[in-house]
N, C-alpha and C. Protein backbone atom coordinates (compact mmCIF):
# COMPACT_ATOMS: atom_id res chain seq x y z
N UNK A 1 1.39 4.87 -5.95
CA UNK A 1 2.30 4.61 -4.85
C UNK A 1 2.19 3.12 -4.50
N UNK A 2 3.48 2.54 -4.51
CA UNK A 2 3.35 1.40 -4.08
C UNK A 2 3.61 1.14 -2.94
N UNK A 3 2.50 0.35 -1.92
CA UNK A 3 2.37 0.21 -0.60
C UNK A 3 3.58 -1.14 -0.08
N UNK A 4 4.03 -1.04 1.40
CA UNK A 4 4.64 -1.62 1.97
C UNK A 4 3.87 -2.53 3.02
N UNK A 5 3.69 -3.75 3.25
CA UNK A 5 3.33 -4.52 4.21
C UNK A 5 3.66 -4.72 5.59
N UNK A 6 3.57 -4.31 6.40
CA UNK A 6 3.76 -4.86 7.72
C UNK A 6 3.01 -5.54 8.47
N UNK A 7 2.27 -5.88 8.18
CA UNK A 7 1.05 -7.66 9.06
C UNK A 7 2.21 -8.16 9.08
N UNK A 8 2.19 -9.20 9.97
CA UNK A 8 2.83 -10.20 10.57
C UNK A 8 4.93 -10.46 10.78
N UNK A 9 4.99 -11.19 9.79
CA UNK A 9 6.60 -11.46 10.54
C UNK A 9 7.26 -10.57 9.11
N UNK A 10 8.28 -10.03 9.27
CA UNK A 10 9.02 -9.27 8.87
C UNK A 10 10.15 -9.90 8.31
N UNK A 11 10.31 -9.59 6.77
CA UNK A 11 11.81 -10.03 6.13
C UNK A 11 12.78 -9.15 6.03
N UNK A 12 13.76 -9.33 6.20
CA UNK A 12 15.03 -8.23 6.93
C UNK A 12 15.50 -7.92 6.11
N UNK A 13 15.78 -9.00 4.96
CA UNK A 13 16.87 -8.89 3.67
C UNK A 13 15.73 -8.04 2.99
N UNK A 14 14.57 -8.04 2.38
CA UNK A 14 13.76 -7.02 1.81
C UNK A 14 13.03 -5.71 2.12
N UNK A 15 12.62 -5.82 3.57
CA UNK A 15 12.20 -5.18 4.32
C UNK A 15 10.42 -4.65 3.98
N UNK A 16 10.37 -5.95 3.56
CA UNK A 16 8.69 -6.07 3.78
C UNK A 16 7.77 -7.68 4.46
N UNK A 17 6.72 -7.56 3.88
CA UNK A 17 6.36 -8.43 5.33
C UNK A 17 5.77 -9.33 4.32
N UNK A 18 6.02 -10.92 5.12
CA UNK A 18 5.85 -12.22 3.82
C UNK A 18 4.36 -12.69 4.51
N UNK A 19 3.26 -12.31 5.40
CA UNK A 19 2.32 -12.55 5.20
C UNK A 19 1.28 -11.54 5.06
N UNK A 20 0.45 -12.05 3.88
CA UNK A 20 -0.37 -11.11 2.96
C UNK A 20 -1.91 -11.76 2.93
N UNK A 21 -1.84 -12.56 4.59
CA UNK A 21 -3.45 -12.71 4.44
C UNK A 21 -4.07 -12.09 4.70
N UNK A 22 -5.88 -12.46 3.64
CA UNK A 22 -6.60 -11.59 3.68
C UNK A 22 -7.44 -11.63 4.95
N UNK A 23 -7.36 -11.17 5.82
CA UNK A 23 -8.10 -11.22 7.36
C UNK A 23 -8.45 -10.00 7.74
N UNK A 24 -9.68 -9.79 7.89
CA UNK A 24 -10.15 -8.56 8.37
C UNK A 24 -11.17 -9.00 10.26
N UNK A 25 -10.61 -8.05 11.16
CA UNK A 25 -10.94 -8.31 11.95
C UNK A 25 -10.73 -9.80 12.89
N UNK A 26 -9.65 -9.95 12.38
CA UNK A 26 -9.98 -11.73 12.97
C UNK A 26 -10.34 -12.98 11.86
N UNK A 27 -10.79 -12.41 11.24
CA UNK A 27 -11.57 -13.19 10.06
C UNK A 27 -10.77 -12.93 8.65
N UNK A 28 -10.87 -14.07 8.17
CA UNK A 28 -10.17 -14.83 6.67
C UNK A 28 -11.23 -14.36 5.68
N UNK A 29 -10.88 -13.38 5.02
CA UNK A 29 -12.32 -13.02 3.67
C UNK A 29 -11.95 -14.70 2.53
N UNK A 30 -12.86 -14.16 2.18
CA UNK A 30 -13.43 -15.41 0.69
C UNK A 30 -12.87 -14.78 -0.30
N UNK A 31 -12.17 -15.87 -1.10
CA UNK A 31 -11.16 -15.15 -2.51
C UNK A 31 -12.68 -14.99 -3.64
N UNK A 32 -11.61 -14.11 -4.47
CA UNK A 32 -13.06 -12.81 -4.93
C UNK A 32 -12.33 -11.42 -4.75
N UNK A 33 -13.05 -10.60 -5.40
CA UNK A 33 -12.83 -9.00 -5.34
C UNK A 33 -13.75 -8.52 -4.84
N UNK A 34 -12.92 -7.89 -3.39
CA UNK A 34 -13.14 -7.10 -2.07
C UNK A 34 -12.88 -5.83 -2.57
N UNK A 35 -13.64 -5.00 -2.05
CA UNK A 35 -13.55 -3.26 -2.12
C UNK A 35 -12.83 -3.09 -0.60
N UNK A 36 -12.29 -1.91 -0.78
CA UNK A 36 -11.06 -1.64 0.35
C UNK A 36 -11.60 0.06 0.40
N UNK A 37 -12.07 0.11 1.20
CA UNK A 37 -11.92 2.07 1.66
C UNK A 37 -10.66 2.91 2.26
N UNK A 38 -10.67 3.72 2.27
CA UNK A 38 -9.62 4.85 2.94
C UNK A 38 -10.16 6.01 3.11
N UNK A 39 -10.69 6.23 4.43
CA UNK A 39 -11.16 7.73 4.74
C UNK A 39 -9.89 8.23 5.52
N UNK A 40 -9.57 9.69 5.12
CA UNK A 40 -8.73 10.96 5.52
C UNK A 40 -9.04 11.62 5.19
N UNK A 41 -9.40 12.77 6.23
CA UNK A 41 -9.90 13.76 6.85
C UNK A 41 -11.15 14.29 5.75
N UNK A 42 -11.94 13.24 5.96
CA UNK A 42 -13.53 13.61 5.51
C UNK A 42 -13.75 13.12 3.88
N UNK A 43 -12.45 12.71 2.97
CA UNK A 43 -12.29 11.86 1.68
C UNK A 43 -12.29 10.39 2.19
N UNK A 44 -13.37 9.74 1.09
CA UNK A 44 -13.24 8.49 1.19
C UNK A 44 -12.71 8.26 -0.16
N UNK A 45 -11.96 7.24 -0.22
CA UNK A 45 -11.54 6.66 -1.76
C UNK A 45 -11.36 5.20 -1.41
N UNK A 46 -11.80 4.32 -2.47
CA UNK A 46 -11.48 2.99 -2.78
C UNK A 46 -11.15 2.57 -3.67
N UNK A 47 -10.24 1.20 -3.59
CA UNK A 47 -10.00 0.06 -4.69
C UNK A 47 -10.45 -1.14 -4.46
N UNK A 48 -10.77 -1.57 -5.61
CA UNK A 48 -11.26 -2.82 -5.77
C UNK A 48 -9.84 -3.69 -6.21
N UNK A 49 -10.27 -5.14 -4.86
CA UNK A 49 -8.61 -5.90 -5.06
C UNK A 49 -8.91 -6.98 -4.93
N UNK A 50 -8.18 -7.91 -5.70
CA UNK A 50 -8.54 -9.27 -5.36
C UNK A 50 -7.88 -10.25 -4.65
N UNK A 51 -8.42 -11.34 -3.70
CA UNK A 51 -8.25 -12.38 -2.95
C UNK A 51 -7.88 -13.87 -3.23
N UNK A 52 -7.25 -13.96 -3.71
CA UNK A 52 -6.77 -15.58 -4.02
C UNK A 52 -5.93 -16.52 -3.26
N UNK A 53 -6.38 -17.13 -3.15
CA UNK A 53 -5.81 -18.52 -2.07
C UNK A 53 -6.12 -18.16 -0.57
N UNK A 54 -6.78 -17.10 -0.10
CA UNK A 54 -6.93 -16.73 1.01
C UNK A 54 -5.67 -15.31 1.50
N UNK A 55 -5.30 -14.75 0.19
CA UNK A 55 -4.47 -13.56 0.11
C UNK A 55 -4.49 -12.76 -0.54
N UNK A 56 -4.10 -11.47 -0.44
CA UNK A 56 -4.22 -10.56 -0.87
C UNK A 56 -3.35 -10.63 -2.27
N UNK A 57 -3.75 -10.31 -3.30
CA UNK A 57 -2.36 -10.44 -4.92
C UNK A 57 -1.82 -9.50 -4.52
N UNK A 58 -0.39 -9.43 -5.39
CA UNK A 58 0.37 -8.41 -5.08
C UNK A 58 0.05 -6.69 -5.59
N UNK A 59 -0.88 -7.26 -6.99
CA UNK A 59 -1.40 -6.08 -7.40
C UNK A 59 -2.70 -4.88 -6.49
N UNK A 60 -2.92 -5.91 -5.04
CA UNK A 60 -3.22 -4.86 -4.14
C UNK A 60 -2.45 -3.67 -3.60
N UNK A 61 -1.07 -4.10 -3.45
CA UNK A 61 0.16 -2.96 -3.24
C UNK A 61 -0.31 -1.91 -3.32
N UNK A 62 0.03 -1.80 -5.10
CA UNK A 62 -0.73 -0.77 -6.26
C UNK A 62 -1.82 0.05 -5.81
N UNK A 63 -2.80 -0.84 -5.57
CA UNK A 63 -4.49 -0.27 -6.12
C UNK A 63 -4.46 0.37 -4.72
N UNK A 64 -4.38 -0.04 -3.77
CA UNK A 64 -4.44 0.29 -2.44
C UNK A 64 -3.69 1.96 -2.27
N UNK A 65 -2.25 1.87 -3.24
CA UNK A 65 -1.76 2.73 -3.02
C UNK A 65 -1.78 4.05 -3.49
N UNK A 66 -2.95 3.81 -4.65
CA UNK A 66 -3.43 4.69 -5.42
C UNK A 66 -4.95 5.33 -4.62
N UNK A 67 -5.47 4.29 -3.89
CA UNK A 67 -6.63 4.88 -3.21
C UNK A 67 -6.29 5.92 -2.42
N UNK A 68 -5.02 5.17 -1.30
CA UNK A 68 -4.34 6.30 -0.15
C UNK A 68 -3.86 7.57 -0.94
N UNK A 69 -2.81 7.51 -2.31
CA UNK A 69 -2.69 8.91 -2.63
C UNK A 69 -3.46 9.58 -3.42
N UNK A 70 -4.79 9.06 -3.56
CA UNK A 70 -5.89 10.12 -4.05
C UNK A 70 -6.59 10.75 -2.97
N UNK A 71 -6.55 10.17 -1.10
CA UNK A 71 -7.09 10.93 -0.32
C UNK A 71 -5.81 11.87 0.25
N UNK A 72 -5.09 11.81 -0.72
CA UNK A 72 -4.18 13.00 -0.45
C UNK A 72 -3.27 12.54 1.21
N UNK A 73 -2.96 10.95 1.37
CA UNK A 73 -2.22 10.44 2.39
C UNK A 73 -0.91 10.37 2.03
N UNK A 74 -0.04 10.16 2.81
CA UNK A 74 1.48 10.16 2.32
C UNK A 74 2.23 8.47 3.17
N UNK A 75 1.46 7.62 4.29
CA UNK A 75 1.62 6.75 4.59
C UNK A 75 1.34 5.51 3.50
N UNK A 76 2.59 4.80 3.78
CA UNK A 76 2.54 3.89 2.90
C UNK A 76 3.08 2.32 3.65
N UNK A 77 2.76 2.08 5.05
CA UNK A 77 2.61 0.64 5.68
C UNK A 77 0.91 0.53 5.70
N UNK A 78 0.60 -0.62 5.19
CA UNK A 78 -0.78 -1.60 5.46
C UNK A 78 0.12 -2.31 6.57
N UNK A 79 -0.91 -1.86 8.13
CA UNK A 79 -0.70 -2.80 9.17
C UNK A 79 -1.95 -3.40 9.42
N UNK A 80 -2.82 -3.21 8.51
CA UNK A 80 -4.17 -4.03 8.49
C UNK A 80 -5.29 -3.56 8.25
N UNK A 81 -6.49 -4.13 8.38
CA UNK A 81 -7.89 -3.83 7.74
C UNK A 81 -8.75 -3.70 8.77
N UNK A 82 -9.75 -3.27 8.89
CA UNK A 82 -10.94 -3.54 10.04
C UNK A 82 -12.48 -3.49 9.25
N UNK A 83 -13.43 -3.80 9.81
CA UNK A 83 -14.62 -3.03 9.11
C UNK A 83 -14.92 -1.55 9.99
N UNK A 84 -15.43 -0.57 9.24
CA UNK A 84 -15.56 0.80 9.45
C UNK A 84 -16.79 0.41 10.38
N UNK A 85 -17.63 1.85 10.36
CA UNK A 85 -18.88 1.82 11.11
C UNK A 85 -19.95 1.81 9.73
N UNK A 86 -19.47 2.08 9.22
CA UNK A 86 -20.97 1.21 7.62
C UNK A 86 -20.28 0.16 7.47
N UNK A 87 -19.59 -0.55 8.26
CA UNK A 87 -19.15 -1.66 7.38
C UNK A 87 -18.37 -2.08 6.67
N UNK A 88 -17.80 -1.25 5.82
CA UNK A 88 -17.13 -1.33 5.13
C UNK A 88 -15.28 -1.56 5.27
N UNK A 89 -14.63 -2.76 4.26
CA UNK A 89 -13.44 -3.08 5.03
C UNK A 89 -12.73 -1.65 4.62
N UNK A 90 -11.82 -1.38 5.22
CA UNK A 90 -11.21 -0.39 5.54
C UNK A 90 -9.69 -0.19 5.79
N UNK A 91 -8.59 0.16 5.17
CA UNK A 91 -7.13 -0.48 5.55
C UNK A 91 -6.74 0.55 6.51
N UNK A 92 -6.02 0.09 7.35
CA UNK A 92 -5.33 0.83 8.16
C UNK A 92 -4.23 0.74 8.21
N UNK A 93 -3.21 2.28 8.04
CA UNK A 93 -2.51 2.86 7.18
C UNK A 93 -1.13 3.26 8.60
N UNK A 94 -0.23 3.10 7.88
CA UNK A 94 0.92 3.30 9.26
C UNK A 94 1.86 4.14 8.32
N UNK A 95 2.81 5.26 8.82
CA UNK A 95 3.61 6.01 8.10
C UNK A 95 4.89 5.69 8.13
């Protein structure tokens, strides 16, 4: 499943969202490959995605969207990331 963006300002003619920085919590991650979790309802699943120039590649879409439909989710907006309670970054998922 390929995921839809909504962080920040919104393009009308496409109807997805043109910023794809990597910021978790406030904070700008370091380019590199970040692990991304998705817990629903007691499944955790992750992808591993990478960070370049201070953004997310597009091939996070993808990987991201394959994590969400292996915990058996059907939402497909990334309105952002947080760290969990282990820590771990974590996307948070809008339908």
């Amino acid at each position: 499943m390929k995921m839809i963006w909504s962080v920040g300002e919104w393009n009308e003619d496409t109807h997805t969202c043109n910023d794809r920085s990597a910021i978790v919590d406030g904070n700008k991650l370091s380019d590199g490959i970040v692990n991304i979790v998705f817990d629903y309802m007691g499944l955790q699943t992750s992808a591993a995605v990478v960070v370049s120039n201070g953004e997310f590649t597009e091939q996070a879409d993808e990987l991201i969207g394959n994590c969400v439909e292996r915990a058996g989710y059907w939402g497909q907006y990334i309105e952002g990331f947080h760290y969990n309670n282990e820590g771990q970054i974590e996307v948070i998922i809008g339908s």
